[in-house]
PDB file of N, CA and C in Angstrom:
ATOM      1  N   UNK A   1      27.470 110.477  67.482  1.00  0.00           N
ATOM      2  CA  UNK A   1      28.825 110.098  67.823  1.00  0.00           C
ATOM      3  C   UNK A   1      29.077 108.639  67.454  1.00  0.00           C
ATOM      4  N   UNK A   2      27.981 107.471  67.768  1.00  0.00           N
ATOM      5  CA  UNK A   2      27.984 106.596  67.761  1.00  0.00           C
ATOM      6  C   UNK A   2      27.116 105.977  66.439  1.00  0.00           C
ATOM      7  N   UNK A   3      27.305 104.686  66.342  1.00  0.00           N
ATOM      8  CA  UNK A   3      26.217 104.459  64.823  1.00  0.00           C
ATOM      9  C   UNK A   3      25.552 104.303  65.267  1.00  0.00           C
ATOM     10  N   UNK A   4      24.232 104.068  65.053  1.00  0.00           N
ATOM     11  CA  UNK A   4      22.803 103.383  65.333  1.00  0.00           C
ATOM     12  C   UNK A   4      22.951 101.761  65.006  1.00  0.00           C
ATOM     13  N   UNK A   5      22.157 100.880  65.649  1.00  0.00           N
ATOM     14  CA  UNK A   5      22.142  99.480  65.462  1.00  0.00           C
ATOM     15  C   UNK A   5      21.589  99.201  64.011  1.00  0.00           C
ATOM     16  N   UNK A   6      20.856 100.007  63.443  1.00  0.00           N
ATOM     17  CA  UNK A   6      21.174  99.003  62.102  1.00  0.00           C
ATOM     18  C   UNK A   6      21.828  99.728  61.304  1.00  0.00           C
ATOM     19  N   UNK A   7      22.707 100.563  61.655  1.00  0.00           N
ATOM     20  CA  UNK A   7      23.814 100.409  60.697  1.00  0.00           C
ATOM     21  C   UNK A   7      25.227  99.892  60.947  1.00  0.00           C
ATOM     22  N   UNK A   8      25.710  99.442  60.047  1.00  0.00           N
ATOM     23  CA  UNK A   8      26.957  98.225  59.772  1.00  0.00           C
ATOM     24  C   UNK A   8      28.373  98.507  60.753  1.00  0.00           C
ATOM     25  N   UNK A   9      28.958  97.413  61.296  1.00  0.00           N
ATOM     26  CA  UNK A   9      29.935  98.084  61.858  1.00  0.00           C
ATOM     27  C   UNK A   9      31.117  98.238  61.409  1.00  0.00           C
ATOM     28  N   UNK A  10      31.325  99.725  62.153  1.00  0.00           N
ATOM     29  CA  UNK A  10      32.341 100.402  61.238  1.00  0.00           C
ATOM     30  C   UNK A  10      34.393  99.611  60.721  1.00  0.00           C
ATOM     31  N   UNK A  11      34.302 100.135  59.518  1.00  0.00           N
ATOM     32  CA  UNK A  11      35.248  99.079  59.169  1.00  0.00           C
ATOM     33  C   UNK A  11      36.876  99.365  60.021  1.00  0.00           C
ATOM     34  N   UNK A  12      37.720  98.955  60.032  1.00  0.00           N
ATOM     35  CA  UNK A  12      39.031  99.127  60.614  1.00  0.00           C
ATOM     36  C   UNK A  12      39.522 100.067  60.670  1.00  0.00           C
ATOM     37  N   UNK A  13      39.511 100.945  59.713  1.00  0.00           N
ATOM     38  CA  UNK A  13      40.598 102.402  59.706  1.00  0.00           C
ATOM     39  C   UNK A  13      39.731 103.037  60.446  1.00  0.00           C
ATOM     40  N   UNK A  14      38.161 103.309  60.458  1.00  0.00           N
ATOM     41  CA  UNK A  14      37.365 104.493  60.792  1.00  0.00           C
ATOM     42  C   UNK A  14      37.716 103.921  62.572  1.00  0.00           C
ATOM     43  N   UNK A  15      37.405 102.598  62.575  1.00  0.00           N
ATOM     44  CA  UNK A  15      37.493 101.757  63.827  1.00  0.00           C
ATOM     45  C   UNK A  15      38.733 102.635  64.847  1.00  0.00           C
ATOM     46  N   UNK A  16      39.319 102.563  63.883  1.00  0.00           N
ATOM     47  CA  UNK A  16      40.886 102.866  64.760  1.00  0.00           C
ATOM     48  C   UNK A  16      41.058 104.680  64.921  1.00  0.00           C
ATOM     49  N   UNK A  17      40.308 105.489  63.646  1.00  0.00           N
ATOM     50  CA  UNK A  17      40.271 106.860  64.086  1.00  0.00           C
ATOM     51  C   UNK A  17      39.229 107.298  65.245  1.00  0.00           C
ATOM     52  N   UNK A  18      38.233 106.105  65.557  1.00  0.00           N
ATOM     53  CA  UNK A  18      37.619 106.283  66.576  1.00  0.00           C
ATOM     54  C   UNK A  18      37.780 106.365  67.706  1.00  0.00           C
ATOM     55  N   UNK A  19      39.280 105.289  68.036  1.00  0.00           N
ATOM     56  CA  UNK A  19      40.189 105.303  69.284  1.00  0.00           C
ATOM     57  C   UNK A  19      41.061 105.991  69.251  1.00  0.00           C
ATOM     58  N   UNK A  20      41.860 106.966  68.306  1.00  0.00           N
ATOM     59  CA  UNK A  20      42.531 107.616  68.404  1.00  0.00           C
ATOM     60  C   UNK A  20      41.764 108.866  69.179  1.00  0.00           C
ATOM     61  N   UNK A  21      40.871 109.487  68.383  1.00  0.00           N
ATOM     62  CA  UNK A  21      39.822 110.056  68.940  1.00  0.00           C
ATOM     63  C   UNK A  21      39.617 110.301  70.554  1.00  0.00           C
ATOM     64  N   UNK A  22      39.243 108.967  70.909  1.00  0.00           N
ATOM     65  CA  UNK A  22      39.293 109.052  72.352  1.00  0.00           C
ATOM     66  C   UNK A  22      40.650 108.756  73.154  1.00  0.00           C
ATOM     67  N   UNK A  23      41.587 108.333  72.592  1.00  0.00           N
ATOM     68  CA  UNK A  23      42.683 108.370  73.301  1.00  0.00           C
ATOM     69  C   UNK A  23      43.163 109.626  73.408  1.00  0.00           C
ATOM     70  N   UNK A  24      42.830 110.674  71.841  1.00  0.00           N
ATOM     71  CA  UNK A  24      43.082 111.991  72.396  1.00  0.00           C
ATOM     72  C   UNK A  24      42.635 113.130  73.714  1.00  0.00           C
ATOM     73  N   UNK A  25      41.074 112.511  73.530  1.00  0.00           N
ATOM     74  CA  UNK A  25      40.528 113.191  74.783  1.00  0.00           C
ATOM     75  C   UNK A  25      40.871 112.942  76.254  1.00  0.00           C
ATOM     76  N   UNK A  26      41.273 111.466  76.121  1.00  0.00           N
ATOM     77  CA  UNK A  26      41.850 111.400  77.011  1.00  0.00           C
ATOM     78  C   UNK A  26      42.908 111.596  77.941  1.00  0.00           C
ATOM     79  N   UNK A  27      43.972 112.366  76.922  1.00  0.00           N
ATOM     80  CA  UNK A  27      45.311 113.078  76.916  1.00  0.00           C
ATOM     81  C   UNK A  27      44.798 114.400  77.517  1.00  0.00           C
ATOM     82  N   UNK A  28      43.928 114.735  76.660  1.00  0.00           N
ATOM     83  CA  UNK A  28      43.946 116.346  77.122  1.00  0.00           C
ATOM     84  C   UNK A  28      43.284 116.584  78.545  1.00  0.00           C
ATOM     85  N   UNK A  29      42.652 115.656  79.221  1.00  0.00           N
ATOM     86  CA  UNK A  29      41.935 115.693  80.299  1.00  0.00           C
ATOM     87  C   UNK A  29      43.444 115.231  81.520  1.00  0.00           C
ATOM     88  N   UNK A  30      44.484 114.012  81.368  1.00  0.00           N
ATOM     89  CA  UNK A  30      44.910 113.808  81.219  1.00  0.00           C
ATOM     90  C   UNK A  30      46.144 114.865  82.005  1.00  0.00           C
ATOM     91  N   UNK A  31      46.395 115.705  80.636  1.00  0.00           N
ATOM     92  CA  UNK A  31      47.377 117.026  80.826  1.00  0.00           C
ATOM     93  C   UNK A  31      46.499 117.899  81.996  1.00  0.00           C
ATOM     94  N   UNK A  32      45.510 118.469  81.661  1.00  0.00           N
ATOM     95  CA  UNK A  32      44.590 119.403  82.640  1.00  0.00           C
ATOM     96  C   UNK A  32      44.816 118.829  83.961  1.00  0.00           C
ATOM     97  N   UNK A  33      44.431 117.540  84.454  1.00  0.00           N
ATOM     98  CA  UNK A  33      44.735 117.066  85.660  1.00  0.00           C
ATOM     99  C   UNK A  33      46.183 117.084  86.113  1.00  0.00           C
ATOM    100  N   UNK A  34      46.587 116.636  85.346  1.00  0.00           N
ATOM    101  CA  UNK A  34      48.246 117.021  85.789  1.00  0.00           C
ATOM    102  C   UNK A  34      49.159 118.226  86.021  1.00  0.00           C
ATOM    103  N   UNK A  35      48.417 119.641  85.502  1.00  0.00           N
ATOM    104  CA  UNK A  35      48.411 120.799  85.300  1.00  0.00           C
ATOM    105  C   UNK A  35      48.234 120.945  87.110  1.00  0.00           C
ATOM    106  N   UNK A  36      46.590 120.645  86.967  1.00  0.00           N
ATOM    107  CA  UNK A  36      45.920 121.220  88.233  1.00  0.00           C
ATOM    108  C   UNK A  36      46.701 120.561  89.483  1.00  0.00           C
ATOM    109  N   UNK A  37      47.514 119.379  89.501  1.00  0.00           N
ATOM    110  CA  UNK A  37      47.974 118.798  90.304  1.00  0.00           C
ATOM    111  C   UNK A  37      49.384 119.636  90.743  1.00  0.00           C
ATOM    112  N   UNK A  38      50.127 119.720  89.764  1.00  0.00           N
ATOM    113  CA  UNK A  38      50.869 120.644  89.660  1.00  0.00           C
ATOM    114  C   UNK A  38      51.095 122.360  90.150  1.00  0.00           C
ATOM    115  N   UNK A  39      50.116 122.732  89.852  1.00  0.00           N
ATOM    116  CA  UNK A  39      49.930 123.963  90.484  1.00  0.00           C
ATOM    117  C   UNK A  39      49.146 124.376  92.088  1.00  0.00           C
ATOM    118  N   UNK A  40      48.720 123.117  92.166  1.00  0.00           N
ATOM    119  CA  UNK A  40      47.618 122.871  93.501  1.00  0.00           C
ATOM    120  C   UNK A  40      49.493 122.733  94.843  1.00  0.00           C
ATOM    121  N   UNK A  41      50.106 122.015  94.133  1.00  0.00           N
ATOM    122  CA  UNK A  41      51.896 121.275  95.068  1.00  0.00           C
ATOM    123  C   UNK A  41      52.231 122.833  95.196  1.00  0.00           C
ATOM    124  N   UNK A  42      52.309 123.656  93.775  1.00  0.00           N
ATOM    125  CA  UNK A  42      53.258 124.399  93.988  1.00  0.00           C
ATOM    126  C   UNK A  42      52.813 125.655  94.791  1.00  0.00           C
ATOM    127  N   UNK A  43      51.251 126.257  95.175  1.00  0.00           N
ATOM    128  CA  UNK A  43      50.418 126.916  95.647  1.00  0.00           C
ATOM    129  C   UNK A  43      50.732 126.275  97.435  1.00  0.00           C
ATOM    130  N   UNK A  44      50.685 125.563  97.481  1.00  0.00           N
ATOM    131  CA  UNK A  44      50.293 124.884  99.037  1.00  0.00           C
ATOM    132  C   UNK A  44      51.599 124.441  99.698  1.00  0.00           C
ATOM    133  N   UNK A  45      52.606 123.876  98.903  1.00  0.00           N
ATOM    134  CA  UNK A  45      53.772 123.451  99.434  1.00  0.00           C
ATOM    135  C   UNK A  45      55.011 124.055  98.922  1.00  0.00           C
ATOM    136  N   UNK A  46      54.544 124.975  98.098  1.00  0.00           N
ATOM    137  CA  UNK A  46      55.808 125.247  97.572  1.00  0.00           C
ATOM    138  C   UNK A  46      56.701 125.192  96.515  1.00  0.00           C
ATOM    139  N   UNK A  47      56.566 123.964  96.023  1.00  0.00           N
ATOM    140  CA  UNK A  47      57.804 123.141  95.535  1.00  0.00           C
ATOM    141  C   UNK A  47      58.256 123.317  93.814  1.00  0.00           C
ATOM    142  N   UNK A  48      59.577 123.680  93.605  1.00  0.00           N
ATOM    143  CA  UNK A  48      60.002 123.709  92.555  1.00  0.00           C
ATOM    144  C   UNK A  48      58.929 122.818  91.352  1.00  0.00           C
ATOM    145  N   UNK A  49      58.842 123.555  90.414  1.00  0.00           N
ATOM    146  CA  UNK A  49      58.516 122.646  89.393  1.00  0.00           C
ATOM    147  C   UNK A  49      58.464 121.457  88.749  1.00  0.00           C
ATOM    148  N   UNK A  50      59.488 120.345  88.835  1.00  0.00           N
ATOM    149  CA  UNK A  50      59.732 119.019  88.593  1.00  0.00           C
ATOM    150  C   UNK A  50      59.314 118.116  89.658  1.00  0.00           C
ATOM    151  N   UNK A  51      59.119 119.017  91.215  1.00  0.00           N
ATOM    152  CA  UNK A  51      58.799 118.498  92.320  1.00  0.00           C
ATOM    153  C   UNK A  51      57.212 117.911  92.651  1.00  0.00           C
ATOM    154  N   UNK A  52      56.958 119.404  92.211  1.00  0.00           N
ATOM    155  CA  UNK A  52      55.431 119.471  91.595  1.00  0.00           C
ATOM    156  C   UNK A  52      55.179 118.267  90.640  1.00  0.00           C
ATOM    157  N   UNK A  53      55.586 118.426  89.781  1.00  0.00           N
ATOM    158  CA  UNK A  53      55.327 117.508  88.379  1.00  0.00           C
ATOM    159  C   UNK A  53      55.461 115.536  89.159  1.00  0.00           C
ATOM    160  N   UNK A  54      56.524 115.924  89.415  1.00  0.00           N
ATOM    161  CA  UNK A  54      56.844 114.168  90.114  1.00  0.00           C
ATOM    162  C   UNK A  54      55.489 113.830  90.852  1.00  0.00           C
ATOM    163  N   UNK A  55      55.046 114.463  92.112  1.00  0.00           N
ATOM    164  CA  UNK A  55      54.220 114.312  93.090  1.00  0.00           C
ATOM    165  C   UNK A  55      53.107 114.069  92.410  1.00  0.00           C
ATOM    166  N   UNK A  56      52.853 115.130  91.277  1.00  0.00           N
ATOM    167  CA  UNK A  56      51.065 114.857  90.889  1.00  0.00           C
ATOM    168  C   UNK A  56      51.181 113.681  89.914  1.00  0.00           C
ATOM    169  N   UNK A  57      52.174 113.370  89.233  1.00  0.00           N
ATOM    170  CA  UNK A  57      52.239 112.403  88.348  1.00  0.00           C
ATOM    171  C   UNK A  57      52.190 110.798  88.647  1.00  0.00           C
ATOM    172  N   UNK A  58      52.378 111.158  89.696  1.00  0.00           N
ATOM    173  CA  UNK A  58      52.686 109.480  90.795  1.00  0.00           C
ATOM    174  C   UNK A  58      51.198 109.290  91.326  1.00  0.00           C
ATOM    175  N   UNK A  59      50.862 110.781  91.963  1.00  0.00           N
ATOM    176  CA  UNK A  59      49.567 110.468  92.242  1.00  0.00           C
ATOM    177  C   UNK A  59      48.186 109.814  91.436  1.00  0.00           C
ATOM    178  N   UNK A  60      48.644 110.496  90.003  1.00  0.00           N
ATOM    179  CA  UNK A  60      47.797 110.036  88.622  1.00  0.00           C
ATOM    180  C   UNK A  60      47.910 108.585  88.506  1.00  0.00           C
ATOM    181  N   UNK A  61      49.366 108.734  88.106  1.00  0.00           N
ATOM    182  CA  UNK A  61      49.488 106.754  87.966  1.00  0.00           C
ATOM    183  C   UNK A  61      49.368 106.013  89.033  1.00  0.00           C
ATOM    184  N   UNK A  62      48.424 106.526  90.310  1.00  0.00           N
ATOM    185  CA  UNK A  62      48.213 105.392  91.236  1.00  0.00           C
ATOM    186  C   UNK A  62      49.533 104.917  92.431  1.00  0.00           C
ATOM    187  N   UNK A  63      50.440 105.767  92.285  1.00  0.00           N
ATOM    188  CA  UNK A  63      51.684 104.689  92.311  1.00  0.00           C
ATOM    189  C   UNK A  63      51.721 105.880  94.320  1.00  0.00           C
ATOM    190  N   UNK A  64      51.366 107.008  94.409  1.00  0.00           N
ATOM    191  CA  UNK A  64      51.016 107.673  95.859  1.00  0.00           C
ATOM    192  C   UNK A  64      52.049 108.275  95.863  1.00  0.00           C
ATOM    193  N   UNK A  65      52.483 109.602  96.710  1.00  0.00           N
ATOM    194  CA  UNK A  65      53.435 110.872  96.872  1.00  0.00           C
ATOM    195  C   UNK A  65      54.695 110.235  97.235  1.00  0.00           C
ATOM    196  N   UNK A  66      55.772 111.427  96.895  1.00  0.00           N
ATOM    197  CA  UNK A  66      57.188 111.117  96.824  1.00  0.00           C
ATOM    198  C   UNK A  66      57.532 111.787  98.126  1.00  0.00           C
ATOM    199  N   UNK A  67      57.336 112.695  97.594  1.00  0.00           N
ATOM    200  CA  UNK A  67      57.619 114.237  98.694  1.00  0.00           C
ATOM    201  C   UNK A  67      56.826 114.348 100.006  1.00  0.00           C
ATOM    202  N   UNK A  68      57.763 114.361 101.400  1.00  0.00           N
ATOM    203  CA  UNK A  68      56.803 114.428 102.846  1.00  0.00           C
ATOM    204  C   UNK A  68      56.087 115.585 102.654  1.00  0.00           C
ATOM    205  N   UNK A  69      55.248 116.493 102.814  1.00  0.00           N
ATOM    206  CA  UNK A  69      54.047 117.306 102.903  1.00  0.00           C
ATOM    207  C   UNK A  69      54.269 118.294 104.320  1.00  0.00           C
ATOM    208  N   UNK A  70      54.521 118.962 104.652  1.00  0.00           N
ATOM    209  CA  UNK A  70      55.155 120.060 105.354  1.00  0.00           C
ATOM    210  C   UNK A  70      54.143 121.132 105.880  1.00  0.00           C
ATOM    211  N   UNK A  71      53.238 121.132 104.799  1.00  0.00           N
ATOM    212  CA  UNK A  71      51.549 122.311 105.257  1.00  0.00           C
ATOM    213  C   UNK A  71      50.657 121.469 105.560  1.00  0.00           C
ATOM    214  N   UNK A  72      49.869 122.006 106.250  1.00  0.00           N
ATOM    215  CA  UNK A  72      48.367 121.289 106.426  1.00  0.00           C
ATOM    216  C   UNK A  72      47.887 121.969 105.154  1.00  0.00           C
ATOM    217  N   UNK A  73      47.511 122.584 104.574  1.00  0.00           N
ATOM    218  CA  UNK A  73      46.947 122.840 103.277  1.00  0.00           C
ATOM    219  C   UNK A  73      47.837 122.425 102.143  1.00  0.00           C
ATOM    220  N   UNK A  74      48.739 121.819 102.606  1.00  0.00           N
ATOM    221  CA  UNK A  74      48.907 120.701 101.393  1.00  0.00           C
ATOM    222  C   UNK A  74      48.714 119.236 101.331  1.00  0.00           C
ATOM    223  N   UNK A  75      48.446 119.223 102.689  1.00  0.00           N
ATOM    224  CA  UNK A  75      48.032 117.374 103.144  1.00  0.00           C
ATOM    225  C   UNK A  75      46.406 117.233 102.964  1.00  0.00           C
ATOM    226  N   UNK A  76      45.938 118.424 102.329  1.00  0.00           N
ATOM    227  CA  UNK A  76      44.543 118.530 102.589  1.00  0.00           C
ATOM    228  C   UNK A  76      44.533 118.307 100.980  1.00  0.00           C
ATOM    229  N   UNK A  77      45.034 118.804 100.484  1.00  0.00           N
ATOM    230  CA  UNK A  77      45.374 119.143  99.056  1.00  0.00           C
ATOM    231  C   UNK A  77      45.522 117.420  98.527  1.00  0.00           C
ATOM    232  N   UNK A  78      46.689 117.196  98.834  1.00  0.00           N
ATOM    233  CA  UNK A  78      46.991 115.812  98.337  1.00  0.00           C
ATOM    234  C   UNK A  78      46.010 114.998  99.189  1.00  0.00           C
ATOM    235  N   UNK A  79      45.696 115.018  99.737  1.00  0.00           N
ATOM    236  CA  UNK A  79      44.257 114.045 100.105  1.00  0.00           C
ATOM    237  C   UNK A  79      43.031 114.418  98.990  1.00  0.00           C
ATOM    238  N   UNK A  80      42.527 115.662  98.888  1.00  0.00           N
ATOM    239  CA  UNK A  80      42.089 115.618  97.668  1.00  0.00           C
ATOM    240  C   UNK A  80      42.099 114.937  96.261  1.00  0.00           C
ATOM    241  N   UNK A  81      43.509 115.821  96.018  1.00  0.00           N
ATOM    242  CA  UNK A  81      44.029 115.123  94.645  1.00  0.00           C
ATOM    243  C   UNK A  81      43.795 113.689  94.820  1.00  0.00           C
ATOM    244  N   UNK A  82      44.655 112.606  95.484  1.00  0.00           N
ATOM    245  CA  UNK A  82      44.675 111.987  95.245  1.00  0.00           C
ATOM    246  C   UNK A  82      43.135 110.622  95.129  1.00  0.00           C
ATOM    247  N   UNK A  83      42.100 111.251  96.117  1.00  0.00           N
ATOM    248  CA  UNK A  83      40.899 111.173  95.174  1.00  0.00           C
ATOM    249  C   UNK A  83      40.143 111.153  94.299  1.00  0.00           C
ATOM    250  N   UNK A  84      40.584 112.015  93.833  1.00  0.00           N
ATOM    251  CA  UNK A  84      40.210 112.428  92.248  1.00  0.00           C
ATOM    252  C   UNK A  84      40.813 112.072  91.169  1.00  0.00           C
ATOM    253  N   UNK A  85      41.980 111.540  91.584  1.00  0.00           N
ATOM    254  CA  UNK A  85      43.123 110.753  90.885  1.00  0.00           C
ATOM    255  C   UNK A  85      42.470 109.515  90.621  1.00  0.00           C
ATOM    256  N   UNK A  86      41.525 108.989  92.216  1.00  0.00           N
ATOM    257  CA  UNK A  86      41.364 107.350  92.009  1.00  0.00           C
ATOM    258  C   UNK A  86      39.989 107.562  90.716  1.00  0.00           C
ATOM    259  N   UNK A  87      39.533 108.451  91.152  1.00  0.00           N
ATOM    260  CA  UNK A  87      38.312 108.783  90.594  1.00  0.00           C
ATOM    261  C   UNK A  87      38.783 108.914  88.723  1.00  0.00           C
ATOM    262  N   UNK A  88      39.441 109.647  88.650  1.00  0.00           N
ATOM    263  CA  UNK A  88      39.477 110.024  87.432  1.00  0.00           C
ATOM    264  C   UNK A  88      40.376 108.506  86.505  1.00  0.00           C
ATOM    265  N   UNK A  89      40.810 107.751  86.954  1.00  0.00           N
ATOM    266  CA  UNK A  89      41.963 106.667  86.444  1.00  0.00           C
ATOM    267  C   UNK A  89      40.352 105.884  86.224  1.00  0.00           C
ATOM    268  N   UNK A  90      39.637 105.829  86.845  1.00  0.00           N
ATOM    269  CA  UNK A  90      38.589 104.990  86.518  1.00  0.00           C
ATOM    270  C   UNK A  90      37.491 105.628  85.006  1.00  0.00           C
ATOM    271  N   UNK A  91      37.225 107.170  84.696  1.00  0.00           N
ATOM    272  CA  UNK A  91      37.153 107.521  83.923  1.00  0.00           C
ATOM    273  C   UNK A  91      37.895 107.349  82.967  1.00  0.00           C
ATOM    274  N   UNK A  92      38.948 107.736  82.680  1.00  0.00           N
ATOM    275  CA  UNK A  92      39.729 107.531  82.065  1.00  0.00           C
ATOM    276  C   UNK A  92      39.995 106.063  81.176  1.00  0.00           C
ATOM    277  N   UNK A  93      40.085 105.175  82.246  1.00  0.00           N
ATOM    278  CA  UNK A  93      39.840 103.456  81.658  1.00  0.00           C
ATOM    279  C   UNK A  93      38.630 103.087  81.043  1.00  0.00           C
ATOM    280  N   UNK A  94      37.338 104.106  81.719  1.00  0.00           N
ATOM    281  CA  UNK A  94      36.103 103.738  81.021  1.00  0.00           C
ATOM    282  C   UNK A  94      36.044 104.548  79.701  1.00  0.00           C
ATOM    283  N   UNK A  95      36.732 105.797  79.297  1.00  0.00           N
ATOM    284  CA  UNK A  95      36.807 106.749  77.481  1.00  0.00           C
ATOM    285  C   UNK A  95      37.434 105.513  76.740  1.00  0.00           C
ATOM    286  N   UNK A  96      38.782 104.997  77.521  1.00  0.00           N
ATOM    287  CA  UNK A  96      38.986 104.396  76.554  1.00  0.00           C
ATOM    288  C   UNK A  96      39.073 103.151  75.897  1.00  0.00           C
ATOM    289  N   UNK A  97      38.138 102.264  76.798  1.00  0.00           N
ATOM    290  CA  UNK A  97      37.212 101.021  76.514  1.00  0.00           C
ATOM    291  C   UNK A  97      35.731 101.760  75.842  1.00  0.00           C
ATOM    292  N   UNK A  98      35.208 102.874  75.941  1.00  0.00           N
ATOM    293  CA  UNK A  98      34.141 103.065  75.099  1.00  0.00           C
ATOM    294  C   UNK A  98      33.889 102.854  73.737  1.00  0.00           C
ATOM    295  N   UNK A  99      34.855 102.982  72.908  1.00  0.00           N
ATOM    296  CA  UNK A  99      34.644 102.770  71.368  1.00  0.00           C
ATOM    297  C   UNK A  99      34.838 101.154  71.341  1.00  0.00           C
ATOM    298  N   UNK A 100      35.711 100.346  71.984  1.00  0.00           N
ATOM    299  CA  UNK A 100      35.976  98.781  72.362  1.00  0.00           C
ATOM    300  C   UNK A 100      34.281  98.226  72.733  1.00  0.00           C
ATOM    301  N   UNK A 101      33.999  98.525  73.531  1.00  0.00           N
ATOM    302  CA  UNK A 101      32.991  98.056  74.324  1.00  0.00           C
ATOM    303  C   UNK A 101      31.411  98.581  73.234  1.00  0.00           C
ATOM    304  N   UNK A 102      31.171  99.174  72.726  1.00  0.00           N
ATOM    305  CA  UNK A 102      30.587  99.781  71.795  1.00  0.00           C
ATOM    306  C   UNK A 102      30.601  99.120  70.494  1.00  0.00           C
ATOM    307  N   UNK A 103      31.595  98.689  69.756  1.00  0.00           N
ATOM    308  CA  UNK A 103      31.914  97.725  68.818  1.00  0.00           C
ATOM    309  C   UNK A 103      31.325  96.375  69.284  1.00  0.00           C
ATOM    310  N   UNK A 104      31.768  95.709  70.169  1.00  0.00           N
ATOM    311  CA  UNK A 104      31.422  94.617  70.725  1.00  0.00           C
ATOM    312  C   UNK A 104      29.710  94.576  70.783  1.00  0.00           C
ATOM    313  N   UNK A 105      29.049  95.391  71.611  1.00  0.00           N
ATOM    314  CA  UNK A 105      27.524  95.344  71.556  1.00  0.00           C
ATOM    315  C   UNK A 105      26.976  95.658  70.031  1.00  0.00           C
ATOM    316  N   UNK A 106      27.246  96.239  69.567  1.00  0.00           N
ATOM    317  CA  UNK A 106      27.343  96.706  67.980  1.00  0.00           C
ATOM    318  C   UNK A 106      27.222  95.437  67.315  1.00  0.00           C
ATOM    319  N   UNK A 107      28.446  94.684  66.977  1.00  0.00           N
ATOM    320  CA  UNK A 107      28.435  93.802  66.371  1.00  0.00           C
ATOM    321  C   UNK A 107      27.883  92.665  66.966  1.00  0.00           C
ATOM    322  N   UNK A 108      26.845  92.568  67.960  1.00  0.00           N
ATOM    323  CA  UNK A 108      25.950  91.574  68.213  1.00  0.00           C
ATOM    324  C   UNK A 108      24.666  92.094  68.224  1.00  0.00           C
ATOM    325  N   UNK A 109      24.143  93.464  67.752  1.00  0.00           N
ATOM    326  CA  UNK A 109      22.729  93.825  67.109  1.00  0.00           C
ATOM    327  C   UNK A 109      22.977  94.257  65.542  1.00  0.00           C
ATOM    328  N   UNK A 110      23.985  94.037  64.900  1.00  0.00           N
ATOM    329  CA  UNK A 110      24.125  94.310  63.637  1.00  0.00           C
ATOM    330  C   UNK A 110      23.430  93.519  63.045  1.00  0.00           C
ATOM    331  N   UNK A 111      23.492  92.065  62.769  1.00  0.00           N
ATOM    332  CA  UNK A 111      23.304  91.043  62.268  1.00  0.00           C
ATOM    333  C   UNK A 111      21.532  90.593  62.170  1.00  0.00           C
ATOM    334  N   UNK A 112      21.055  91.269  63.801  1.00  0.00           N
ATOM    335  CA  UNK A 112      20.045  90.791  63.990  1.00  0.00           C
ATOM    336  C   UNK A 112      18.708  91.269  63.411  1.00  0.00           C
ATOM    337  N   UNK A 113      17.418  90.770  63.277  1.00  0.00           N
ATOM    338  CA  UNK A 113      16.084  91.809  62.413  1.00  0.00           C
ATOM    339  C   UNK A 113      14.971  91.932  63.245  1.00  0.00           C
ATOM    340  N   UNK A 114      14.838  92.878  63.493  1.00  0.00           N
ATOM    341  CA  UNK A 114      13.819  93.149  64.296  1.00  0.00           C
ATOM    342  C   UNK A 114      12.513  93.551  63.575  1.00  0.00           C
TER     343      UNK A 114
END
């Protein structure tokens, strides 16, 4: 996936299909969570579709629920989610500093001879 240290680091375009790369994966994980968030609102509380969508989407971006919570199996729910939310925003920041952070150590054993 990655180069090996003695080979050269990779030039700009490949550089940049490398982050596209992971910015994609990161979308699709991304969508799935937002899916599951979504269908977890509309299973437990009910709620129209956009309602759904708002609630898990707020929860993703950190920003916490719109909508008061009405079931105990949905306050159980969004206590969940929103765990996994904190959990996953931290994954998420770490895919896509990996090819960044990787370059950086890279280009300080490139140079060197062992």
């Amino acid at each position: 996936m990655f180069e090996h240290k003695t080979k050269p680091v990779l030039a700009p375009p490949q550089f940049a299909g490398r982050i596209l790369f992971w910015l994609m994966i990161t979308a699709v994980l991304f969508a799935g969570s937002l899916l599951m968030g979504m269908l977890g609102y509309r299973y437990f509380e009910r709620m129209a579709w956009i309602d759904a969508f708002l609630n898990a989407a707020m929860l993703l971006g950190g920003m916490g629920e719109v909508t008061d919570l009405q079931t105990t199996g949905g306050k159980i729910f969004a206590g969940l989610y929103s765990v996994y939310c904190g959990i996953f925003l931290i994954v998420c920041s770490g895919l896509l500093l990996l090819p960044v952070f990787h370059r950086v150590l890279h280009a300080f054993h490139a140079d060197s001879e062992d």
